[in-house]
PDB file of N, CA and C in Angstrom:
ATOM      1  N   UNK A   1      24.096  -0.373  15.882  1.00  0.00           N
ATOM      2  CA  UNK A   1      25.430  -0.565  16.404  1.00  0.00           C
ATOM      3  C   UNK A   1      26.472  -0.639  15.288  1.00  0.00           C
ATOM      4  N   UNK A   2      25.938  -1.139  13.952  1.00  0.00           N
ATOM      5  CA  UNK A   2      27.162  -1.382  13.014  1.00  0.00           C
ATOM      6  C   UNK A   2      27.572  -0.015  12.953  1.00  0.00           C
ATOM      7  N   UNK A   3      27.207   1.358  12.797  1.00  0.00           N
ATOM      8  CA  UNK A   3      27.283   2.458  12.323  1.00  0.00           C
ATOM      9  C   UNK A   3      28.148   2.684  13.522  1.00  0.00           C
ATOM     10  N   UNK A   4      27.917   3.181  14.663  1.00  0.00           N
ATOM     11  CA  UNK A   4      27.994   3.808  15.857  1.00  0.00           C
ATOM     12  C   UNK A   4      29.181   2.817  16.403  1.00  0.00           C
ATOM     13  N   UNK A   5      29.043   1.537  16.757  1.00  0.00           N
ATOM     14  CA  UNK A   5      29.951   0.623  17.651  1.00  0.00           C
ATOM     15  C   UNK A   5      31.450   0.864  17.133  1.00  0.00           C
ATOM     16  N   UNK A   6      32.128   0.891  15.766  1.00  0.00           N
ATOM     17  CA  UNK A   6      33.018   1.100  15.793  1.00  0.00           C
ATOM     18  C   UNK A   6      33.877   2.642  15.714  1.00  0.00           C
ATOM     19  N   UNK A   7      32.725   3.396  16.310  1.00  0.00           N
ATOM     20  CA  UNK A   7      33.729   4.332  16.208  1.00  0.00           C
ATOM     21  C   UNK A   7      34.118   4.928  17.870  1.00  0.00           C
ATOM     22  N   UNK A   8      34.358   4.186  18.395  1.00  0.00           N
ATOM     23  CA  UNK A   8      34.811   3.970  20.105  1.00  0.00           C
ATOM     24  C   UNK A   8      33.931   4.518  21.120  1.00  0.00           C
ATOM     25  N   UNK A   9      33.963   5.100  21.829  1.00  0.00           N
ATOM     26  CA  UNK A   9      33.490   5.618  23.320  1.00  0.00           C
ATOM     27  C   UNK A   9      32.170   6.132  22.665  1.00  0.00           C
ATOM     28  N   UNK A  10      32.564   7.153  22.166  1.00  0.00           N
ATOM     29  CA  UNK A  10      31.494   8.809  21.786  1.00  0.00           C
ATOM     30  C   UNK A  10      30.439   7.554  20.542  1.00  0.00           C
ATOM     31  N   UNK A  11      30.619   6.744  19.823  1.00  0.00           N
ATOM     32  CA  UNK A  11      30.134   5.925  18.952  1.00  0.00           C
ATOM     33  C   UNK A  11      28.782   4.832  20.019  1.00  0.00           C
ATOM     34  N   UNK A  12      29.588   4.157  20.742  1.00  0.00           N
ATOM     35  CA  UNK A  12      29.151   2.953  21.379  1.00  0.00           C
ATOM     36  C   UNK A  12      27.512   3.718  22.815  1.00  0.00           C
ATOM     37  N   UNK A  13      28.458   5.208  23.284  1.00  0.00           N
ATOM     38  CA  UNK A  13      27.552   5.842  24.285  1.00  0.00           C
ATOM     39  C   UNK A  13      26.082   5.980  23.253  1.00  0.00           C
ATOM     40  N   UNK A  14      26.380   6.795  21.947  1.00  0.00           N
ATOM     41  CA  UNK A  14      25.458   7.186  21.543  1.00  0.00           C
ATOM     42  C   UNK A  14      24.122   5.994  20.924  1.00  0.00           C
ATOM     43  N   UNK A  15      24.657   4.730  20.556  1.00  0.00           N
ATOM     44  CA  UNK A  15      24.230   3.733  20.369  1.00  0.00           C
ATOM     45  C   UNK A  15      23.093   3.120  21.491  1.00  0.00           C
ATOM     46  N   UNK A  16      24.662   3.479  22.682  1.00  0.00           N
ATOM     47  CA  UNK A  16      23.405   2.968  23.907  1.00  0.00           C
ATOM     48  C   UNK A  16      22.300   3.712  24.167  1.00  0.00           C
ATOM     49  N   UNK A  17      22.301   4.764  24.455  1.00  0.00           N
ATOM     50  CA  UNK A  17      21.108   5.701  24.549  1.00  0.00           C
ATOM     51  C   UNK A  17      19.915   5.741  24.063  1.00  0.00           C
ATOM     52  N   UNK A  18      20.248   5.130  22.459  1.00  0.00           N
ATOM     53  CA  UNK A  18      19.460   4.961  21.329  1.00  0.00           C
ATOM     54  C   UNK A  18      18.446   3.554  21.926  1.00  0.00           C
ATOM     55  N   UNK A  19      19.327   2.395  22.012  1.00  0.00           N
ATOM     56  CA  UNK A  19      19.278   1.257  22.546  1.00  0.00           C
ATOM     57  C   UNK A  19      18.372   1.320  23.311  1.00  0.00           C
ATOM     58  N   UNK A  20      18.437   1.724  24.524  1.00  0.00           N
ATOM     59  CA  UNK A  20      18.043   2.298  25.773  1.00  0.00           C
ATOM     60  C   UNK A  20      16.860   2.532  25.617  1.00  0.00           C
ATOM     61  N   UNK A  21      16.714   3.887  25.128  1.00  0.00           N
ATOM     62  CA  UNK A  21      15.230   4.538  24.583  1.00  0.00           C
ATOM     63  C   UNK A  21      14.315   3.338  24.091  1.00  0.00           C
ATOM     64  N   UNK A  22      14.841   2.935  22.902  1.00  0.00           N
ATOM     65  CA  UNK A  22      13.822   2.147  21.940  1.00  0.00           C
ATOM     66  C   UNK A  22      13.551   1.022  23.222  1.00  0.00           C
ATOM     67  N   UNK A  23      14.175   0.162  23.694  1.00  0.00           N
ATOM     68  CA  UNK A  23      13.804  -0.662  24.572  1.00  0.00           C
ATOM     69  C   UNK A  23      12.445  -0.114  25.598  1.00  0.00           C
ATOM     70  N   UNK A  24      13.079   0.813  26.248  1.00  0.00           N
ATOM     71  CA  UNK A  24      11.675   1.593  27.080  1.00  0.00           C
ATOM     72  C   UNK A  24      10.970   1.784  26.631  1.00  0.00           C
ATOM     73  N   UNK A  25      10.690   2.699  25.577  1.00  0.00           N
ATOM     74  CA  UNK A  25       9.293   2.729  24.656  1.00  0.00           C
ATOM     75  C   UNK A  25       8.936   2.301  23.855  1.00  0.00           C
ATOM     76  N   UNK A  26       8.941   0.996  23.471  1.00  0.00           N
ATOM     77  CA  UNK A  26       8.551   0.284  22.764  1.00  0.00           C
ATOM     78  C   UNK A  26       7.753   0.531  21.910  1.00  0.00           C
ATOM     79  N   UNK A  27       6.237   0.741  22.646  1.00  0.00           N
ATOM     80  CA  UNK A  27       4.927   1.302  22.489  1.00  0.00           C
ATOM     81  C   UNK A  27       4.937   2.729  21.154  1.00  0.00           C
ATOM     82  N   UNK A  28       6.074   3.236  21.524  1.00  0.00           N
ATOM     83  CA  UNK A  28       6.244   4.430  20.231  1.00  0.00           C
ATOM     84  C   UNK A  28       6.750   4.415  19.649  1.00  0.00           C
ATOM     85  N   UNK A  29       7.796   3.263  19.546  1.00  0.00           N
ATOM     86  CA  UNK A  29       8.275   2.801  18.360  1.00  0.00           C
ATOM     87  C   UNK A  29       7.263   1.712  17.549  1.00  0.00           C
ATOM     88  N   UNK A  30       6.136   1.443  18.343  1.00  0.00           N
ATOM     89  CA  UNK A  30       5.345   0.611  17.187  1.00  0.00           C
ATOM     90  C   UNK A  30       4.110   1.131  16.727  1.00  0.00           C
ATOM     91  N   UNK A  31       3.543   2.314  17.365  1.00  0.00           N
ATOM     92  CA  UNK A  31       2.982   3.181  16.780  1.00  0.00           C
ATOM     93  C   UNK A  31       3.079   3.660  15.807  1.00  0.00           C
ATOM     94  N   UNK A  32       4.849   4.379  15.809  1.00  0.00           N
ATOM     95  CA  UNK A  32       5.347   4.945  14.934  1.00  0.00           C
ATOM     96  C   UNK A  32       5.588   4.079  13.470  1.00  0.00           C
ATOM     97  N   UNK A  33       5.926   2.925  13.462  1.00  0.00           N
ATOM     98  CA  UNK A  33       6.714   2.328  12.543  1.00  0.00           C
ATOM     99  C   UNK A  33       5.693   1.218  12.502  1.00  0.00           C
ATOM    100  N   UNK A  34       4.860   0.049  13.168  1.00  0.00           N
ATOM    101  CA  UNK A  34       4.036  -0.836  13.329  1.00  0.00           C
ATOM    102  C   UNK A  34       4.710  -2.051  13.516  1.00  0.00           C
ATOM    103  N   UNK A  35       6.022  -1.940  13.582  1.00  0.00           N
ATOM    104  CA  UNK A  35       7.405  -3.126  13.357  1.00  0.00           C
ATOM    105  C   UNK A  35       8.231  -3.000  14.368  1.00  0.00           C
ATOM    106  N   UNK A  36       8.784  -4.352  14.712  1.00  0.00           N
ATOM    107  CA  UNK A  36       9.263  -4.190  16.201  1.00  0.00           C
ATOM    108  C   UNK A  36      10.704  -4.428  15.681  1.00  0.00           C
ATOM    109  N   UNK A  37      11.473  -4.341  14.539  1.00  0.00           N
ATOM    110  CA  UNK A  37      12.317  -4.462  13.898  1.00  0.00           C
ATOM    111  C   UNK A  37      12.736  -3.211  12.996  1.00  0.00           C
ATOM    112  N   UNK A  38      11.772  -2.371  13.183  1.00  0.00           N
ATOM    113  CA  UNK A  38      12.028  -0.945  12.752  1.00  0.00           C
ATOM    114  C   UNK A  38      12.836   0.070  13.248  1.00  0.00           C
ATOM    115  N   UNK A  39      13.342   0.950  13.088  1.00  0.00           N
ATOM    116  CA  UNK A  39      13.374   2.147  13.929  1.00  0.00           C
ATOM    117  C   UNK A  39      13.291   3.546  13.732  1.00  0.00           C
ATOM    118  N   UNK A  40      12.395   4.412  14.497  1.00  0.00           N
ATOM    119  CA  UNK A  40      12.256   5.524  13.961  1.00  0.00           C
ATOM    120  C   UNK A  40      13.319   5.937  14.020  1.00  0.00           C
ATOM    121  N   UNK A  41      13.353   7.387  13.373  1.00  0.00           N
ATOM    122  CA  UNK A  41      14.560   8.262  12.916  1.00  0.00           C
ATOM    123  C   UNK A  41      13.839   9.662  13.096  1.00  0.00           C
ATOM    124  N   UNK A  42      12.847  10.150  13.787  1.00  0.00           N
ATOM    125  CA  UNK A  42      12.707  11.301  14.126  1.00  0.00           C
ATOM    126  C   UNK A  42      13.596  12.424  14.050  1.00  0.00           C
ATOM    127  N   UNK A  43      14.584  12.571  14.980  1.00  0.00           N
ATOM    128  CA  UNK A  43      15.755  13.605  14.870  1.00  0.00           C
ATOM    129  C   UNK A  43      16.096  13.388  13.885  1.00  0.00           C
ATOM    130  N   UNK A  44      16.740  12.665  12.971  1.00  0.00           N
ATOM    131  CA  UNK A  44      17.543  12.305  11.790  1.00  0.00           C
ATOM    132  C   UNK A  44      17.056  12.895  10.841  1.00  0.00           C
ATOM    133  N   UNK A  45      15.633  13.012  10.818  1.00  0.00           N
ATOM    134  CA  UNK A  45      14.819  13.639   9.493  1.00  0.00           C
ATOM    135  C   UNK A  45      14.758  15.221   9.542  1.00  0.00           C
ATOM    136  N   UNK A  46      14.424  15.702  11.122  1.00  0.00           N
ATOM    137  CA  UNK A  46      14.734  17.181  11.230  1.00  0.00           C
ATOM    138  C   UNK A  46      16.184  17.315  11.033  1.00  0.00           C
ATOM    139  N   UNK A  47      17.271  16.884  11.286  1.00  0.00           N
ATOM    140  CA  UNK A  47      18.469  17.326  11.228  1.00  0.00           C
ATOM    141  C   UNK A  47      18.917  16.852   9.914  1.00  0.00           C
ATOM    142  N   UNK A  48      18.428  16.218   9.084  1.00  0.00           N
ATOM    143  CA  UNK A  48      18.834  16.184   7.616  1.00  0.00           C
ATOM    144  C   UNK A  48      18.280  17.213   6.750  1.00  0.00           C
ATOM    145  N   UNK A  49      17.094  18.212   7.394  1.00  0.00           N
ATOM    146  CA  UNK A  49      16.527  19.099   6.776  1.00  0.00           C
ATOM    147  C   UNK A  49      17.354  20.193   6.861  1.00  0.00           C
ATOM    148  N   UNK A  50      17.411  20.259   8.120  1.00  0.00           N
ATOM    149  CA  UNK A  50      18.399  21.795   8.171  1.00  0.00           C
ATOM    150  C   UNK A  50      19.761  21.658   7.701  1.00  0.00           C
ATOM    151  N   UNK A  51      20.255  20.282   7.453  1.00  0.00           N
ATOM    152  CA  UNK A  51      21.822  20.398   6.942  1.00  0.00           C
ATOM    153  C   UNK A  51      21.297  20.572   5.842  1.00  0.00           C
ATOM    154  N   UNK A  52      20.486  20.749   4.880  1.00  0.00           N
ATOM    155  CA  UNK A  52      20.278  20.913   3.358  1.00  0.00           C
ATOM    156  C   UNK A  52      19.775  19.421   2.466  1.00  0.00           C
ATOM    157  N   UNK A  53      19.804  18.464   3.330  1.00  0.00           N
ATOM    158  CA  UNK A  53      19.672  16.919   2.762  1.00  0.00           C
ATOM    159  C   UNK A  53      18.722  16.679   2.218  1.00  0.00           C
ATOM    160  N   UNK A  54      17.501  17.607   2.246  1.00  0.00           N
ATOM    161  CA  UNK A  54      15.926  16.657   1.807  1.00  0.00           C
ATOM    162  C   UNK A  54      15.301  17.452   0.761  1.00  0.00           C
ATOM    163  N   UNK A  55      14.511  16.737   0.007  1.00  0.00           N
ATOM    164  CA  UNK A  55      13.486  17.325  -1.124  1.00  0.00           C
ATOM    165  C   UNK A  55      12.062  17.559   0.119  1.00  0.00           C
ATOM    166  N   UNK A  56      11.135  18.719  -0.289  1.00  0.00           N
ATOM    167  CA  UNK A  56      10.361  19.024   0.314  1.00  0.00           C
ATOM    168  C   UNK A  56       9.018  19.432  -0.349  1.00  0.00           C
ATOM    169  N   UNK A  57       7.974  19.291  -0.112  1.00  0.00           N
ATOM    170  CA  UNK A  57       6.539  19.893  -0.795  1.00  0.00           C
ATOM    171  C   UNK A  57       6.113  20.624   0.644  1.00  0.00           C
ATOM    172  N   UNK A  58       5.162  21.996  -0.268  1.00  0.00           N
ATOM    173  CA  UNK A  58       4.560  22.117   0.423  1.00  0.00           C
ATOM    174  C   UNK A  58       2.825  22.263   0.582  1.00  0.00           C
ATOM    175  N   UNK A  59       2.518  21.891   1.487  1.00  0.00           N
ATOM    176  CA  UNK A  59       0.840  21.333   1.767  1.00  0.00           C
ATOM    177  C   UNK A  59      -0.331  22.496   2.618  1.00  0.00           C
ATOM    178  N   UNK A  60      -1.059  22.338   2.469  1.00  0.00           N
ATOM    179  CA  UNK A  60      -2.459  23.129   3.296  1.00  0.00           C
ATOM    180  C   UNK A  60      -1.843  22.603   4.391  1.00  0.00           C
ATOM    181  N   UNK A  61      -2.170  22.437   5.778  1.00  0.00           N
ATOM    182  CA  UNK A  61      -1.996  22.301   6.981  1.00  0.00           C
ATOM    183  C   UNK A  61      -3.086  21.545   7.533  1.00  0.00           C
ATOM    184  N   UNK A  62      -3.209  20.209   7.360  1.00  0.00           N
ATOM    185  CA  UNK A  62      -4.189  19.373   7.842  1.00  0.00           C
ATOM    186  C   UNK A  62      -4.422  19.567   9.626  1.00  0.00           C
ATOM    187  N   UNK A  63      -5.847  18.967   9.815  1.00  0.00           N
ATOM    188  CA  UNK A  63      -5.562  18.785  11.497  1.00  0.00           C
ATOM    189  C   UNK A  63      -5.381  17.872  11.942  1.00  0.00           C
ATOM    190  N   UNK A  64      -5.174  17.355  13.086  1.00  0.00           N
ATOM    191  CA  UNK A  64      -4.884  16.339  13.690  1.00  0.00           C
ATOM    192  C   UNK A  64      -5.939  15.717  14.194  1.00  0.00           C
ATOM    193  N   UNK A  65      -6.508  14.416  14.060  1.00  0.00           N
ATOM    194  CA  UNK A  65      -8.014  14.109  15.163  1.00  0.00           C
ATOM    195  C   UNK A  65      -6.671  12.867  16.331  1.00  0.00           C
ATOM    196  N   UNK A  66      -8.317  12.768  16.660  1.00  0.00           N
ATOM    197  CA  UNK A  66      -7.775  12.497  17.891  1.00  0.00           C
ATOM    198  C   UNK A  66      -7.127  10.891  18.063  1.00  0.00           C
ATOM    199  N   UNK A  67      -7.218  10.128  16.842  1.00  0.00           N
ATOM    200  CA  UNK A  67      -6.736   8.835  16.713  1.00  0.00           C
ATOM    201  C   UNK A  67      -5.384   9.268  16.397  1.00  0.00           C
ATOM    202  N   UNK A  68      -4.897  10.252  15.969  1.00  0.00           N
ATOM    203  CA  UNK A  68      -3.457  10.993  15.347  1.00  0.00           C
ATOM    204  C   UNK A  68      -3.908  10.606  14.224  1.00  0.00           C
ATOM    205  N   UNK A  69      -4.373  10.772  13.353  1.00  0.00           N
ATOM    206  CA  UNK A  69      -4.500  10.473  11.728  1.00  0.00           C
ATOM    207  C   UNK A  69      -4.880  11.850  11.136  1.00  0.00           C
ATOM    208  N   UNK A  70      -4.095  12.297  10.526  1.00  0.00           N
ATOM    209  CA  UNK A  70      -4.853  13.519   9.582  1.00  0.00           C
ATOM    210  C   UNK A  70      -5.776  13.368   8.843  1.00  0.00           C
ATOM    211  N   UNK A  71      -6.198  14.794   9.245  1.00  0.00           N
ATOM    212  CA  UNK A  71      -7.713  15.531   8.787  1.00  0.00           C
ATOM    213  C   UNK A  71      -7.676  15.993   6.988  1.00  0.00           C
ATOM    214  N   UNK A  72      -8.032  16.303   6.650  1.00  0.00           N
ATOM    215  CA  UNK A  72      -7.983  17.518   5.681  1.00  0.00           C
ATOM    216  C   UNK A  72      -8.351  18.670   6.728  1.00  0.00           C
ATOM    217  N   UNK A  73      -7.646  20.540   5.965  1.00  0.00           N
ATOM    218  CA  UNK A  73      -7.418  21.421   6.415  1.00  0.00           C
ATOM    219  C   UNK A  73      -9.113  21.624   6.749  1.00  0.00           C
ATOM    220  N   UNK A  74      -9.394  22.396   8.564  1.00  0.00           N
ATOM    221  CA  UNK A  74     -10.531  22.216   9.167  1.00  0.00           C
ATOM    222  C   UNK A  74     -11.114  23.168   8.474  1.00  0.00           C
ATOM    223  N   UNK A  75     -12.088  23.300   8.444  1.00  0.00           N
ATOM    224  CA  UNK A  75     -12.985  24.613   7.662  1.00  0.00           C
ATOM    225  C   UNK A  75     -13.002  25.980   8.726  1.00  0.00           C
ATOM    226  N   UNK A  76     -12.645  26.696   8.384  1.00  0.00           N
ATOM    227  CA  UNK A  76     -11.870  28.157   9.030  1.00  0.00           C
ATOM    228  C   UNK A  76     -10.961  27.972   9.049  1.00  0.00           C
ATOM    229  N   UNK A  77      -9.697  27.869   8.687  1.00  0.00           N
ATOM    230  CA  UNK A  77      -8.662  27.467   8.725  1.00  0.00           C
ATOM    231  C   UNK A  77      -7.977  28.708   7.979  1.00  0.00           C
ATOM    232  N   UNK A  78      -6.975  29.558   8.723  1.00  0.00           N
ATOM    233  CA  UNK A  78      -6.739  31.068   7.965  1.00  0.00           C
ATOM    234  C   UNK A  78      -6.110  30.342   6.533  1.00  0.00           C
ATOM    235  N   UNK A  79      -6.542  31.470   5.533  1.00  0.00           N
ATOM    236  CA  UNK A  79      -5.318  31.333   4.392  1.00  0.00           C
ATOM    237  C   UNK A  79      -4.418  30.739   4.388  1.00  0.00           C
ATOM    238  N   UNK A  80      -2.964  30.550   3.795  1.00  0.00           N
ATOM    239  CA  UNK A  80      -1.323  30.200   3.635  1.00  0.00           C
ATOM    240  C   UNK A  80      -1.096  29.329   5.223  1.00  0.00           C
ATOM    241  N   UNK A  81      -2.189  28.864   5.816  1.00  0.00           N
ATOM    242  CA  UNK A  81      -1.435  28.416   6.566  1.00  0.00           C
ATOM    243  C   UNK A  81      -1.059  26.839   5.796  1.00  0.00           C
ATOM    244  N   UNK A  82       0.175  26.800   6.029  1.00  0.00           N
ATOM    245  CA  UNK A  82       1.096  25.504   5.157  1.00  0.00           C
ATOM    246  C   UNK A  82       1.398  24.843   6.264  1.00  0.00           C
ATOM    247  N   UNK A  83       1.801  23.274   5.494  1.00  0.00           N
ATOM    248  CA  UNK A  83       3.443  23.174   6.628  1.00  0.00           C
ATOM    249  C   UNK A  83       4.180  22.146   5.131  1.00  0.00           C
ATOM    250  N   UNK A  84       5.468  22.507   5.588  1.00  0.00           N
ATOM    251  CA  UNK A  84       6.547  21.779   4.570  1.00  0.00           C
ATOM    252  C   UNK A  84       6.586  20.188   5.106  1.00  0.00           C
ATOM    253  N   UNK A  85       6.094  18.984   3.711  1.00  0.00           N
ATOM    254  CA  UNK A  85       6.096  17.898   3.902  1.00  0.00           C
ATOM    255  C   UNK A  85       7.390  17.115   3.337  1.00  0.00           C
ATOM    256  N   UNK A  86       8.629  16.495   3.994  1.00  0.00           N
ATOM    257  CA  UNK A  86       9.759  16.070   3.739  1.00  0.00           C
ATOM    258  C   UNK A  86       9.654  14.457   2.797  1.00  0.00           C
ATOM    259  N   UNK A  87       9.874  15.004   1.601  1.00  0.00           N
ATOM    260  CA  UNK A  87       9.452  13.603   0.558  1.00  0.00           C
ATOM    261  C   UNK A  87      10.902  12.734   0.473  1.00  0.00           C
ATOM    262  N   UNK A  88      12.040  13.547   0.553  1.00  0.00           N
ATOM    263  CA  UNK A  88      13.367  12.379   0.166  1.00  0.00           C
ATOM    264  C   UNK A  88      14.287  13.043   1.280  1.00  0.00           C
ATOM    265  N   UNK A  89      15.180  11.884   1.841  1.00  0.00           N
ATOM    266  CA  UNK A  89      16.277  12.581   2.268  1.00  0.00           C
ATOM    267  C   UNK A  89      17.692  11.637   1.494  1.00  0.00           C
ATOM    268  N   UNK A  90      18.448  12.644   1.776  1.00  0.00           N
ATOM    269  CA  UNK A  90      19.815  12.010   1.566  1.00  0.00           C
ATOM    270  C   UNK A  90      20.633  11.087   2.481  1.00  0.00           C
ATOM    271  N   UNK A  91      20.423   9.959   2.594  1.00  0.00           N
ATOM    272  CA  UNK A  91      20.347   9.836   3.974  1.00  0.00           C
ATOM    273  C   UNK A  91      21.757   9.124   3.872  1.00  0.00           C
ATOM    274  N   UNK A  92      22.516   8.676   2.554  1.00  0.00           N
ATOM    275  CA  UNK A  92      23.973   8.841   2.431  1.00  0.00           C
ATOM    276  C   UNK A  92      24.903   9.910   2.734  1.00  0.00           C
ATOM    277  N   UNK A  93      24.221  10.613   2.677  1.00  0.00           N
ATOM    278  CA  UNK A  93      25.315  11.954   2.715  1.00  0.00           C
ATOM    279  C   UNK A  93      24.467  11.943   4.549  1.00  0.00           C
ATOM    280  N   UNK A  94      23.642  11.919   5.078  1.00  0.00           N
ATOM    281  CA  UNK A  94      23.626  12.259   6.270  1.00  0.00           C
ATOM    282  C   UNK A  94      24.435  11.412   7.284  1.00  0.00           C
ATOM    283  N   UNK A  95      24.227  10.457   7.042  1.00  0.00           N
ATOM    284  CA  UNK A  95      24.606   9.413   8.098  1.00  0.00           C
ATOM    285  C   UNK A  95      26.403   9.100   7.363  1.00  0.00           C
ATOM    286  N   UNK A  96      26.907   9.372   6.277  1.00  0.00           N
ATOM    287  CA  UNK A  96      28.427  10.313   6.237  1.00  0.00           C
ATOM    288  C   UNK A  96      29.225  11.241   7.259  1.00  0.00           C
ATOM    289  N   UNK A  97      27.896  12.294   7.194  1.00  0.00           N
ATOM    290  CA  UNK A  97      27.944  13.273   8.046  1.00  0.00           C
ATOM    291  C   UNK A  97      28.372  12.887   9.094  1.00  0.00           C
ATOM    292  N   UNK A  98      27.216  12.346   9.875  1.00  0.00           N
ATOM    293  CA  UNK A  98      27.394  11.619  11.042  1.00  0.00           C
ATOM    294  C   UNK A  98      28.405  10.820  11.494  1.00  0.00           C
ATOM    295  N   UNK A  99      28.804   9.935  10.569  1.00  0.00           N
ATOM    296  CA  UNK A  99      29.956   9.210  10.856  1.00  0.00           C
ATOM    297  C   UNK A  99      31.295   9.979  11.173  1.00  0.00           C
ATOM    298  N   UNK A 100      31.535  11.475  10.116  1.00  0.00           N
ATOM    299  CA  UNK A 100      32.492  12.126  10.455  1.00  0.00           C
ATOM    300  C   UNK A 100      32.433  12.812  11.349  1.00  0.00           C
ATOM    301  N   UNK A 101      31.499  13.262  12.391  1.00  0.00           N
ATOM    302  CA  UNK A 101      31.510  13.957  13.174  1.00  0.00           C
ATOM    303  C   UNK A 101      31.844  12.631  14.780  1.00  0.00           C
ATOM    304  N   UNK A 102      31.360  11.326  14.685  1.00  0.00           N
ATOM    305  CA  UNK A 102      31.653  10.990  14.939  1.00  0.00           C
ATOM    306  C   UNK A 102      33.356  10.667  14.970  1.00  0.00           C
ATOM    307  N   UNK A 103      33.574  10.243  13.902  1.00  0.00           N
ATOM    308  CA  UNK A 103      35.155  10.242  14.132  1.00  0.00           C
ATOM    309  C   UNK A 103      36.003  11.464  15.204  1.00  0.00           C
ATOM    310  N   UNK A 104      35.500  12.504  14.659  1.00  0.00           N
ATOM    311  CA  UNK A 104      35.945  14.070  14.983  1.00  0.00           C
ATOM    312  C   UNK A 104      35.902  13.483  16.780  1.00  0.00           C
ATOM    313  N   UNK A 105      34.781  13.534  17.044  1.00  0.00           N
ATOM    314  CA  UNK A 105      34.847  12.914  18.285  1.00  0.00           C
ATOM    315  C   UNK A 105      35.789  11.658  19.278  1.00  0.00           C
ATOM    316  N   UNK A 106      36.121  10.919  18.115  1.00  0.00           N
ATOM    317  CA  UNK A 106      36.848   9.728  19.098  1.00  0.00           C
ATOM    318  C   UNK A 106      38.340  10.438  18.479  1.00  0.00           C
ATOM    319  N   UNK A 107      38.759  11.475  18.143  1.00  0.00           N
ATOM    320  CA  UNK A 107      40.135  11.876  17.618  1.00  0.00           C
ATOM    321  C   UNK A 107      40.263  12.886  18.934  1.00  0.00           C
ATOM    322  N   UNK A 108      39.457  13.377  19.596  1.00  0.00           N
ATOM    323  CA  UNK A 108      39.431  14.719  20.230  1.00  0.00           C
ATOM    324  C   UNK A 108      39.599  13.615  21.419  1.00  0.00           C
ATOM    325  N   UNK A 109      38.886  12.902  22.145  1.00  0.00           N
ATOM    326  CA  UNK A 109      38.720  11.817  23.108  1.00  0.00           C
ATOM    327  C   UNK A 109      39.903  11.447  22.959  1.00  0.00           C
ATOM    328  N   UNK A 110      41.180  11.170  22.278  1.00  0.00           N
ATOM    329  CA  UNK A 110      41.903  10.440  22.158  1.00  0.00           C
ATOM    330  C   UNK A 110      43.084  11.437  22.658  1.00  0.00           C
ATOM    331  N   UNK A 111      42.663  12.857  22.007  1.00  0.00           N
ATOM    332  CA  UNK A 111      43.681  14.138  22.657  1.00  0.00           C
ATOM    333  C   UNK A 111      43.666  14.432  24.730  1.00  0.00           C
ATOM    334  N   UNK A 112      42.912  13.769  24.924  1.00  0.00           N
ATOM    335  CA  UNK A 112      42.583  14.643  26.061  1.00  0.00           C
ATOM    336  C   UNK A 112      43.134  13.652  26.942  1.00  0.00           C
TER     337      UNK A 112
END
C-alpha cells in the first residue's frame, strides 16, 4: 500500500486486487516464499525482464519432479535445450517505472 495507496483511485484499485489475491491464496504465497509476511512478485520479475531491468544466465533446462523441485536435465533431453535464469533485477528503476505510470494514470483520471 505505501507504493500504490498514494497515488489515488488507479493506485489504491491496484493494491486491492493485490490484497485480495494474496489473502485468498495464501497457500501460494507460502509455498512460494515459506513466509506469511512475504510477497511474491511473479509478474514483476517477467515484466522487469522485458523492460530491459535484469541480469540473466543461461542454464541446461532442468525437469520438474513432482514435489516441484528441480531435477538436473533428464537423460534424453535434446541438445541447446536452455532456459534463461533471472539473477538481478533492477527493481529501483522498476518499481520507478511503475510509480510513473501510475501517476500517468491518476493525471488522465483526473482529465476525464
Amino acid at each position: 500500500m505505501t507504493l500504490f495507496g498514494p497515488r489515488g483511485k488507479p493506485g489504491r484499485y491496484l493494491a486491492g486486487i493485490l490484497v485480495n489475491y494474496l489473502e485468498r491464496r495464501e497457500n501460494l504465497v507460502l509455498m512460494g516464499t515459506g513466509d506469511r509476511n512475504s510477497w511474491p512478485v511473479w509478474d514483476e520479475g517477467t515484466v522487469a525482464h522485458l523492460l530491459g531491468l535484469t541480469k540473466s544466465e543461461v542454464h541446461p533446462r532442468p525437469g520438474l519432479r513432482d514435489d516441484l523441485k528441480f531435477d538436473q536435465p533428464p537423460a534424453g533431453r535434446p541438445p541447446g535445450s536452455t532456459f534463461r535464469w533471472v539473477t538481478w533485477i533492477d527493481s529501483e528503476k522498476l518499481w520507478e517505472d511503475f510509480g510513473r505510470k501510475l501517476d500517468w494514470a491518476l493525471r488522465e483520471e483526473g482529465t476525464k
